[in-house]
Protein backbone atom coordinates (compact mmCIF):
# COMPACT_ATOMS: atom_id res chain seq x y z
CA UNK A 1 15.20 17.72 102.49
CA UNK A 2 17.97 15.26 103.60
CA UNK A 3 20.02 18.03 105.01
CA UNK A 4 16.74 19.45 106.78
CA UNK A 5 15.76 15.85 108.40
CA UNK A 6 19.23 15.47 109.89
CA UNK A 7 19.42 19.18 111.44
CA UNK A 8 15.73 18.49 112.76
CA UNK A 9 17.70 15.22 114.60
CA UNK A 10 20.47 17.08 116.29
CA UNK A 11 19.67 21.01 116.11
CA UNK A 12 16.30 22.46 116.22
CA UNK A 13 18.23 25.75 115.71
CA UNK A 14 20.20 24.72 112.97
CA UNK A 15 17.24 23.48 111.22
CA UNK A 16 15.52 26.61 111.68
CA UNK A 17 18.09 28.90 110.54
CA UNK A 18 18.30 26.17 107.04
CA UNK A 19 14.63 26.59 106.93
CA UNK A 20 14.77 30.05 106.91
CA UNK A 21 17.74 29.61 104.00
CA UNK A 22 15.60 27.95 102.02
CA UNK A 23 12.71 29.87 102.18
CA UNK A 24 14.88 32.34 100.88
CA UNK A 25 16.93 30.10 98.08
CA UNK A 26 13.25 29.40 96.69
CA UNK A 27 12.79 33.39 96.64
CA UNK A 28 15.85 33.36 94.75
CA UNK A 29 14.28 30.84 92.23
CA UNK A 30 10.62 32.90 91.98
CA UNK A 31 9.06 30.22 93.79
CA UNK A 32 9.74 28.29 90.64
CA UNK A 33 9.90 24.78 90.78
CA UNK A 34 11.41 23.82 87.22
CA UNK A 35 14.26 26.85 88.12
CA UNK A 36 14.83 25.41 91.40
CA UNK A 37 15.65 21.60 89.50
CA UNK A 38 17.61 22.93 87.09
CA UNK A 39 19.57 25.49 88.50
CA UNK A 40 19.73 24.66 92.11
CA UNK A 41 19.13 20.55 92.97
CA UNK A 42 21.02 19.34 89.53
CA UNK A 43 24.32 20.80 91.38
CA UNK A 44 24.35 18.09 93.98
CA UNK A 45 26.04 14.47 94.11
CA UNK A 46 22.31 13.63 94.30
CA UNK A 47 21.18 9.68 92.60
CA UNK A 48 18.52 10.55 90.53
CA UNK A 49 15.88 8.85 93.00
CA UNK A 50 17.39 11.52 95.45
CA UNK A 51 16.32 14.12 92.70
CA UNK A 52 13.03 13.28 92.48
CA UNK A 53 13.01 13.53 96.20
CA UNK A 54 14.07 16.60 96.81
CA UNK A 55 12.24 18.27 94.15
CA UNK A 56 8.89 16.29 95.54
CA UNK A 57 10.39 18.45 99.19
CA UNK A 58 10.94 21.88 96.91
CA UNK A 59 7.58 21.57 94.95
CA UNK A 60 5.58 21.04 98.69
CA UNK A 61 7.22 23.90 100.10
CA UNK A 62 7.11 26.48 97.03
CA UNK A 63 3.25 25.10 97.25
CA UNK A 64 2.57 26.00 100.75
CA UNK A 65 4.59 29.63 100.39
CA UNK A 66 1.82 30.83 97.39
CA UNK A 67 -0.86 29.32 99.23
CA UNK A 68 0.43 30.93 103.33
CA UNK A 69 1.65 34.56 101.14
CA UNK A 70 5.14 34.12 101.72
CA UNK A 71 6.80 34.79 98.46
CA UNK A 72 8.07 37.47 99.08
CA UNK A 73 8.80 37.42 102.61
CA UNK A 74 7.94 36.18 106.06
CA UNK A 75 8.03 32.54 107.10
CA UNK A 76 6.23 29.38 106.50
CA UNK A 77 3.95 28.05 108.81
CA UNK A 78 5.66 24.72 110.01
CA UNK A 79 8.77 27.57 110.75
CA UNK A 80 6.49 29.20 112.45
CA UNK A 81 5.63 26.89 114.61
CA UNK A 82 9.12 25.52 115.77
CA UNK A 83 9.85 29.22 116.62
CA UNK A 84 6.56 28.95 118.65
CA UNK A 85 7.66 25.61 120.26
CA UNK A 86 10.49 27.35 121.33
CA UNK A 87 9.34 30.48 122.46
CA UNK A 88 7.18 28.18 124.95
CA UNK A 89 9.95 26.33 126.11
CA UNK A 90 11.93 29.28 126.71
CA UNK A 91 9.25 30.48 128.99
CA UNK A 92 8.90 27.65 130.60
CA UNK A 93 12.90 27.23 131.72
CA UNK A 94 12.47 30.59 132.65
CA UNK A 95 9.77 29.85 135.36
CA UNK A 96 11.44 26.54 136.17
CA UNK A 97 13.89 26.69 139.30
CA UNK A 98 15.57 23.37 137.82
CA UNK A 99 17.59 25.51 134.85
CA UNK A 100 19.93 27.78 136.85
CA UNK A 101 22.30 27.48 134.02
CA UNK A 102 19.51 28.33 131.21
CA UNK A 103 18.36 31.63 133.40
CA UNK A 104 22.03 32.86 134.01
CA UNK A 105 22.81 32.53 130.21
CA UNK A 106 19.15 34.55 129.32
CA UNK A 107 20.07 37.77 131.74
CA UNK A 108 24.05 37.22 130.27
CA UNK A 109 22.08 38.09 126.51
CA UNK A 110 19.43 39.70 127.28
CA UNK A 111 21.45 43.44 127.22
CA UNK A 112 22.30 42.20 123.41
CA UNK A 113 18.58 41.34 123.06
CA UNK A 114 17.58 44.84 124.17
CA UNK A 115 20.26 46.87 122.00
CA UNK A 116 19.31 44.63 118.94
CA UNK A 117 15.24 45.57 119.44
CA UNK A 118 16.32 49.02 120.23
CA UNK A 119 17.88 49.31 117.16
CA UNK A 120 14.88 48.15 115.47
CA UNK A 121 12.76 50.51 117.06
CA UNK A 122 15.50 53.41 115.76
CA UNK A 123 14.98 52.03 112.56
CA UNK A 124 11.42 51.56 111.98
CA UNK A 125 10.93 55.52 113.94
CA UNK A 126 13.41 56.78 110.93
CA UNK A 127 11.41 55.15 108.37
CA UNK A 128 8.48 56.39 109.60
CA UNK A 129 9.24 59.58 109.06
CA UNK A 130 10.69 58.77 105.85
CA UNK A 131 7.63 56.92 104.82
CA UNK A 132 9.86 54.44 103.42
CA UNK A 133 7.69 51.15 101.78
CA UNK A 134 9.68 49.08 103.94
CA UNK A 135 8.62 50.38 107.37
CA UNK A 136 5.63 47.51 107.77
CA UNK A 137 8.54 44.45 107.36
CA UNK A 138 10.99 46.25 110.06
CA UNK A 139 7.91 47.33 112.56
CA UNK A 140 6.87 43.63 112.26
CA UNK A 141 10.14 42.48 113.80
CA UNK A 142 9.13 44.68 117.27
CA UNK A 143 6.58 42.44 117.97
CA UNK A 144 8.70 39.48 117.91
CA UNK A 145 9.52 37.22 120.71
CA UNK A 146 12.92 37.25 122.32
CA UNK A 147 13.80 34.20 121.11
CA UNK A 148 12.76 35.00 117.31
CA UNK A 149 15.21 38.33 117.76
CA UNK A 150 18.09 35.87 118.39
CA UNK A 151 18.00 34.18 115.39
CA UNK A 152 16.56 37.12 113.38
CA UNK A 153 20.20 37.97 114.44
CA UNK A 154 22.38 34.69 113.78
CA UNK A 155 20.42 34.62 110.20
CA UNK A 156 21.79 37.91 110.04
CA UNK A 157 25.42 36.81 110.47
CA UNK A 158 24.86 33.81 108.61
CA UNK A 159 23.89 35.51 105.15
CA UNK A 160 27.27 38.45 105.88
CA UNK A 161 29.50 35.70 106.07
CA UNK A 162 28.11 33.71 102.98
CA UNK A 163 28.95 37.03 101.19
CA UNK A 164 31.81 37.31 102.91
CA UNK A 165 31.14 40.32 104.80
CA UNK A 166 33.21 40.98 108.05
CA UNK A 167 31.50 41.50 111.28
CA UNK A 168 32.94 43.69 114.15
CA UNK A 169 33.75 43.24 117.44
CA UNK A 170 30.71 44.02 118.70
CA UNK A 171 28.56 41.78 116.56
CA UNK A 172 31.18 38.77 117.32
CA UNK A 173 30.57 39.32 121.17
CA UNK A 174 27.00 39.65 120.54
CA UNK A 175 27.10 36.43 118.18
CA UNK A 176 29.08 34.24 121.00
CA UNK A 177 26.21 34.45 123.82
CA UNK A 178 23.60 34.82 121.49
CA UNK A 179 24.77 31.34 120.01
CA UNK A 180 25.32 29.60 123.23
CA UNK A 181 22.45 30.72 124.60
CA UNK A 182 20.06 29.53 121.33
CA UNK A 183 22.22 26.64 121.48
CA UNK A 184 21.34 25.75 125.12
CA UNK A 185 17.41 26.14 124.28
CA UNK A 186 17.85 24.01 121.18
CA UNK A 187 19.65 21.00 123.54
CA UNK A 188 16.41 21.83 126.20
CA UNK A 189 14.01 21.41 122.82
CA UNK A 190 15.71 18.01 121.85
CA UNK A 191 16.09 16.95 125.10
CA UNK A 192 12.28 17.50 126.21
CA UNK A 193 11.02 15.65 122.58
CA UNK A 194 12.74 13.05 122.83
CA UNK A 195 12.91 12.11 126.98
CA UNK A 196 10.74 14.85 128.26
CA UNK A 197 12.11 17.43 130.40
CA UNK A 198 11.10 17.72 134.51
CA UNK A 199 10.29 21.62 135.35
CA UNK A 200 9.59 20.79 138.50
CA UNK A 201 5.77 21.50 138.13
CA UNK A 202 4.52 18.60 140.02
């Protein structure tokens, strides 16, 4: 929760990609709240106020996974809706003529956008034919906006290197623009909450 509150502050992205974490850490736990105490908050510097806090956070959000069907997989609802936020802003800075900058570093990503969907599409057509059980999670991610298939990607490369997987070449290039470019939509997102941004509508 305190880490969450000061990512929402500075990086929407950030904060999305920890969301996303923890989604997954309660996963880890089997949505259980006494396992996630024990095993998981007790490991922190936290006071024991702090504690209480954070497992009040944990208890909401293991709540709201059984209720919205996400223990085993997909995202919450408030997640949900930041990636929709952004996925609206991202359209709008693309119709804008006031974010030059924004629209050059979209068409510098988009070719990494494309091969990373294509390679989606390779893999759901394989398991198709394979009739493998997890066809219906990949197929989902072919609907997905652009944005969502950037950080579908950076969660990616976030969970190799906390198992300390190498990347290649390739996925470092990729991971570069994809990163500047999520990270330029993220300063737009903060930017437009908190002052309000001019697209030139008027």
């Amino acid at each position: 929760m305190f880490v969450a509150k000061e990512l929402r502050k500075k990086s929407i992205a950030e904060y999305l990609l920890y969301m996303w974490q923890i989604e997954d850490t309660i996963r880890a736990y089997d949505c259980s709240l006494t396992r996630i105490r024990k095993e998981y908050i007790d490991q922190f510097q936290y006071t024991d106020e702090q504690k209480e806090e954070e497992e009040d956070w944990f208890g909401d959000l293991v709540r709201m996974m059984n209720q919205e069907g996400c223990r085993d997989g997909g995202h919450l609802q408030i997640n949900k809706v930041v990636m929709q936020d952004l996925t609206e802003l991202h359209a709008e800075l693309l119709q804008s003529s006031k974010f030059p900058f924004y629209s050059a570093e979209y068409y510098r990503v988009l070719p990494f956008i494309v091969e990373l969907r294509g390679k989606a599409k390779r893999t759901a057509d394989k398991m198709a034919r394979t009739n493998d059980e997890h066809l219906k999670g990949v197929a989902s991610q072919l609907g997905e906006s652009e944005i969502e298939t950037c950080f579908d990607f950076l969660y990616g490369v976030m969970m190799l290197r906390l198992q300390k997987k190498e990347i290649t070449p390739e996925t470092a290039r990729a991971l570069k623009e994809i990163t500047t470019f999520i990270g330029m939509l993220s300063d737009y997102y903060i930017k437009d909450k908190t002052e309000g941004l001019d697209f030139g509508d008027n």
